[in-house]
N, C-alpha and C. Protein backbone atom coordinates (compact mmCIF):
# COMPACT_ATOMS: atom_id res chain seq x y z
N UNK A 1 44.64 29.27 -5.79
CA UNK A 1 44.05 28.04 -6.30
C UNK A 1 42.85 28.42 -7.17
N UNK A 2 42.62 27.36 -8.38
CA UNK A 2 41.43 27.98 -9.49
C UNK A 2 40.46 27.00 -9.28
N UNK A 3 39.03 27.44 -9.61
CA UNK A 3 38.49 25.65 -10.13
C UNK A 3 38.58 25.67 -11.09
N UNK A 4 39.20 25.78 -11.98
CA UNK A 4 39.39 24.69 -13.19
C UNK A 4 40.24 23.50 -13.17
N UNK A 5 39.22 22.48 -13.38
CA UNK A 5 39.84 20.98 -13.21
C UNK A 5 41.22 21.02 -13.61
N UNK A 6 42.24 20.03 -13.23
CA UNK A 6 42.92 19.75 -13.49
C UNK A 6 43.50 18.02 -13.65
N UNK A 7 44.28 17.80 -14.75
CA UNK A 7 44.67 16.27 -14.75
C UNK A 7 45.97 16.48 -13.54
N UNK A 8 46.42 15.19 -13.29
CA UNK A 8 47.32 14.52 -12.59
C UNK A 8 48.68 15.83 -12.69
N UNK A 9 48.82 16.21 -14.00
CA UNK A 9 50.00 17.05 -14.35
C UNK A 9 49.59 18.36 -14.42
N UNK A 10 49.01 18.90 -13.38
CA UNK A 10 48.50 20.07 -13.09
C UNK A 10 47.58 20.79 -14.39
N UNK A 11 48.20 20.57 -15.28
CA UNK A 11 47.64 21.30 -16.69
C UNK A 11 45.92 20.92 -16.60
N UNK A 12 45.55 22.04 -16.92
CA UNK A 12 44.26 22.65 -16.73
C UNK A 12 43.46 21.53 -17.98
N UNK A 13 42.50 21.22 -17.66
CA UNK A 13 41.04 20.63 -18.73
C UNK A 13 39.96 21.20 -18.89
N UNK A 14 39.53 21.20 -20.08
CA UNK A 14 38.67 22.12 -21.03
C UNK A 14 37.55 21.36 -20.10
N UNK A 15 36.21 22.42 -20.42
CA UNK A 15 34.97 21.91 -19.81
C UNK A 15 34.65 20.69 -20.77
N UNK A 16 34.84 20.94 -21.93
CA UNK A 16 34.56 20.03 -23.12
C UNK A 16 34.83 18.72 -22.29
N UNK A 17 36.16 18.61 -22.24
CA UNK A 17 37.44 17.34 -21.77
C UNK A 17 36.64 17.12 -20.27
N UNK A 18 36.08 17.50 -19.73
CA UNK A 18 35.78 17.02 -18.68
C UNK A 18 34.17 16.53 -18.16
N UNK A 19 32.91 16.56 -19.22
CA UNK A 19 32.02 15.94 -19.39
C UNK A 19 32.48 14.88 -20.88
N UNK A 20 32.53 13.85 -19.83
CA UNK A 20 32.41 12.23 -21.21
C UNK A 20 31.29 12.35 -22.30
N UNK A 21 31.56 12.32 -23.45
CA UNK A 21 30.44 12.42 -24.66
C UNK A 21 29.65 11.39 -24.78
N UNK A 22 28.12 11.04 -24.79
CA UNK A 22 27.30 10.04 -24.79
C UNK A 22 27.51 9.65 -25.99
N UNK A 23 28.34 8.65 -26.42
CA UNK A 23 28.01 8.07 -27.45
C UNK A 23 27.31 7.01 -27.65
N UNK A 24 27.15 6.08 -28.99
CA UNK A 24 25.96 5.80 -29.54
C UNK A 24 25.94 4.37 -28.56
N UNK A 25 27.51 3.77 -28.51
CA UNK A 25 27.35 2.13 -27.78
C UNK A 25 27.11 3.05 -25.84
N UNK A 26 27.88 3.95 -25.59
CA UNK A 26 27.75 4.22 -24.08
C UNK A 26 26.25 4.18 -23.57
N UNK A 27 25.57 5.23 -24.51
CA UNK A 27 24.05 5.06 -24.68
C UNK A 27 23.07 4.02 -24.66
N UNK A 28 23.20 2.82 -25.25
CA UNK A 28 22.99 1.47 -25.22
C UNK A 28 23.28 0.73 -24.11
N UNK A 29 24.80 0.83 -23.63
CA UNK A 29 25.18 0.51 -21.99
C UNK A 29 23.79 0.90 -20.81
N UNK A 30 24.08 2.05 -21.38
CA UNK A 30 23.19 2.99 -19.83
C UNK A 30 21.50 2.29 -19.91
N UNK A 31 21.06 2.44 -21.32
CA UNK A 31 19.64 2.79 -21.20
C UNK A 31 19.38 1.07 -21.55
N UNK A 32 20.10 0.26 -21.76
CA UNK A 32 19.93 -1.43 -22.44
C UNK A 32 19.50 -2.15 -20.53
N UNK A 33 20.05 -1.42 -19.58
CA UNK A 33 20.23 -2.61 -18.85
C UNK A 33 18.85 -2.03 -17.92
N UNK A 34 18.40 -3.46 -18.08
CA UNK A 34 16.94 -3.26 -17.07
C UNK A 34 17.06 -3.95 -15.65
N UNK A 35 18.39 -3.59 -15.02
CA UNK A 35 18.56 -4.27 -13.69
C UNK A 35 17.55 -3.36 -12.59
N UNK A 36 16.78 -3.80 -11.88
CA UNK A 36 15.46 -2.81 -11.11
C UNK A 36 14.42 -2.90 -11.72
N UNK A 37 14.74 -3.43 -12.62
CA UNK A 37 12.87 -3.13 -13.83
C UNK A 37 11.91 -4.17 -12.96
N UNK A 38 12.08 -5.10 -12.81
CA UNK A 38 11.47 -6.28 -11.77
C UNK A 38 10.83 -5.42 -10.60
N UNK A 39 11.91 -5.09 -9.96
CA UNK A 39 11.07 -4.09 -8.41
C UNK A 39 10.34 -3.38 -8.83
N UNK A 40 10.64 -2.71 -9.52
CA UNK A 40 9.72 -1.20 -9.90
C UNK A 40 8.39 -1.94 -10.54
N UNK A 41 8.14 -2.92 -11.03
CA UNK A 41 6.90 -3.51 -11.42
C UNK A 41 6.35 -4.37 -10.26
N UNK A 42 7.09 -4.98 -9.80
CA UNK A 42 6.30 -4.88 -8.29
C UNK A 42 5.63 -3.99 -7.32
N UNK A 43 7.12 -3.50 -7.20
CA UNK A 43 6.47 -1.80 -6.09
C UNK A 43 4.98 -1.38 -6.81
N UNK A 44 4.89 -1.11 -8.18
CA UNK A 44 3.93 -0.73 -8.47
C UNK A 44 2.43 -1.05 -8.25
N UNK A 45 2.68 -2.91 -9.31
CA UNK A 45 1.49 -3.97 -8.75
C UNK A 45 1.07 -4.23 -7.08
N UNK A 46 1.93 -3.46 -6.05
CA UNK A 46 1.58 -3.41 -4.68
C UNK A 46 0.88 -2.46 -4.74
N UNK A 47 1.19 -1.01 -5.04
CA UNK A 47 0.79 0.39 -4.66
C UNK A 47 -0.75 -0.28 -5.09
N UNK A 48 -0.99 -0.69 -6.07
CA UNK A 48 -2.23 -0.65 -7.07
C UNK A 48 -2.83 -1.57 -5.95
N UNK A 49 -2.59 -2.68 -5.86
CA UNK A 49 -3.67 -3.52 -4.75
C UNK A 49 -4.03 -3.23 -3.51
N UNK A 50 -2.45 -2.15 -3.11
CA UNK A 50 -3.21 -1.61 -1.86
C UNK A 50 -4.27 -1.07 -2.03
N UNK A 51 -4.48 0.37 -3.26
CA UNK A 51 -4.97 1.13 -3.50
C UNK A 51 -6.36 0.55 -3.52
N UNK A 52 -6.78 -0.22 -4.32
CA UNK A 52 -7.85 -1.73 -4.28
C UNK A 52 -8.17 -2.19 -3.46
N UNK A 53 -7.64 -2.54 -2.24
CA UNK A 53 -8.02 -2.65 -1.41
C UNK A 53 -8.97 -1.41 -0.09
N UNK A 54 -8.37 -0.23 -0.76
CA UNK A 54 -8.95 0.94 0.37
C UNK A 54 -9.91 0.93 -0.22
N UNK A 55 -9.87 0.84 -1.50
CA UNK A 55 -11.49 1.33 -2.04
C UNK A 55 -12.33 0.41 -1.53
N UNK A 56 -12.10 -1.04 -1.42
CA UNK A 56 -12.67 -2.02 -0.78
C UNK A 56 -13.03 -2.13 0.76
N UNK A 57 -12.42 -1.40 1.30
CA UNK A 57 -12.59 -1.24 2.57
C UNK A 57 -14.13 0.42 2.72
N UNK A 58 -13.23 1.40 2.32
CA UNK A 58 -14.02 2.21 2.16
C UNK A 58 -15.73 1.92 2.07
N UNK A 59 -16.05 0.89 0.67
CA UNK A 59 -17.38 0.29 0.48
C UNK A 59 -17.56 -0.06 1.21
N UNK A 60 -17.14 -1.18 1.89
CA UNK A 60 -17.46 -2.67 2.65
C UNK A 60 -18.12 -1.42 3.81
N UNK A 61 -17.74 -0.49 4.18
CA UNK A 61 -18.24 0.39 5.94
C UNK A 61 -19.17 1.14 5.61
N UNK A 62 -19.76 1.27 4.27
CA UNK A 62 -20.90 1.80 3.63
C UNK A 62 -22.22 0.47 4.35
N UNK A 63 -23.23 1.64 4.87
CA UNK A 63 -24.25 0.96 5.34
C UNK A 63 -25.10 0.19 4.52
N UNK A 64 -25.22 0.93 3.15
CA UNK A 64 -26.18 0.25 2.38
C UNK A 64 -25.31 -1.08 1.67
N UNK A 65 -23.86 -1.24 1.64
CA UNK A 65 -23.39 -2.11 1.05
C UNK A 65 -23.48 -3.48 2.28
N UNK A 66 -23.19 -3.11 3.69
CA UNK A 66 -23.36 -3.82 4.74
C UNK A 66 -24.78 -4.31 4.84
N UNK A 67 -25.67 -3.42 4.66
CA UNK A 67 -26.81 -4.79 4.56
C UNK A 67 -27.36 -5.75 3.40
N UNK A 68 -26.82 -5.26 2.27
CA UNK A 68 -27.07 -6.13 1.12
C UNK A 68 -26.56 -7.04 1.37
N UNK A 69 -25.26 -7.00 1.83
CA UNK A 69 -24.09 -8.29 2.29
C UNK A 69 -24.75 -9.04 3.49
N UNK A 70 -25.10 -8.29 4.61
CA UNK A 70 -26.17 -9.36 5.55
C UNK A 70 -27.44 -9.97 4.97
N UNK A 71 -27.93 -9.48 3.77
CA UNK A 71 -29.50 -9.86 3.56
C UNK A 71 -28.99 -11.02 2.82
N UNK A 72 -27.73 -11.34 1.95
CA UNK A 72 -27.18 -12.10 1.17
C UNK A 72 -26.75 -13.62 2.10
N UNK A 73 -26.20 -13.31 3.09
CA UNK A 73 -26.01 -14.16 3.98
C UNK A 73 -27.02 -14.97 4.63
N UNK A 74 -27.81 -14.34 4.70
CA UNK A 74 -29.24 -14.80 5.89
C UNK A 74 -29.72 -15.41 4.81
N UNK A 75 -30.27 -15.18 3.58
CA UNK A 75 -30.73 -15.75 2.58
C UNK A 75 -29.98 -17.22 2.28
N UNK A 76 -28.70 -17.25 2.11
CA UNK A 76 -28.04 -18.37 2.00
C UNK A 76 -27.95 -19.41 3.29
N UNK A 77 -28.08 -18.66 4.59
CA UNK A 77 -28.41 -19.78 5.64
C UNK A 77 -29.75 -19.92 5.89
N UNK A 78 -30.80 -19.38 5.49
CA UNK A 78 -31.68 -20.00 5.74
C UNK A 78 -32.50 -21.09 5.09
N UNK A 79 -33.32 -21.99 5.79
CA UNK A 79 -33.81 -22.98 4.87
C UNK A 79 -35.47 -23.12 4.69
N UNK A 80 -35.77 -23.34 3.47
CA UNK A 80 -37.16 -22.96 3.59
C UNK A 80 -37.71 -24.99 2.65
């Protein structure tokens, strides 16, 4: 037994004959259709807000940002 491909009628196929040629409309097929393009711009706009969010978290447990944020508060409830 060989590997070289063969059709239905045993007779052997060229490597040529056995990768399909990209032509100009197949090309258009493949690269035209944006089925997934939607998710993948989601998935992304998530990664990014998570990402936005750690940084936000990260600050917020910063001491000096925690008391500006309490001095901000106390200021707004108190009444003078």
């Amino acid at each position: 037994m060989t590997d070289t491909p063969t059709t239905g009628t045993d007779a052997p196929v060229s490597a040529k004959d056995a990768i399909p040629t990209l032509t100009r409309r197949r090309a258009a097929q493949l690269f035209h259709d944006d089925a997934g393009a939607a998710t993948a711009e989601y998935a992304i706009a998530t990664m990014a807000a998570v990402a936005f969010a750690g940084l936000l978290v990260v600050i917020m447990r910063s001491d000096e940002v925690r008391g500006i944020l309490t001095d901000l508060v106390r200021r707004a409830l108190t009444f003078e």
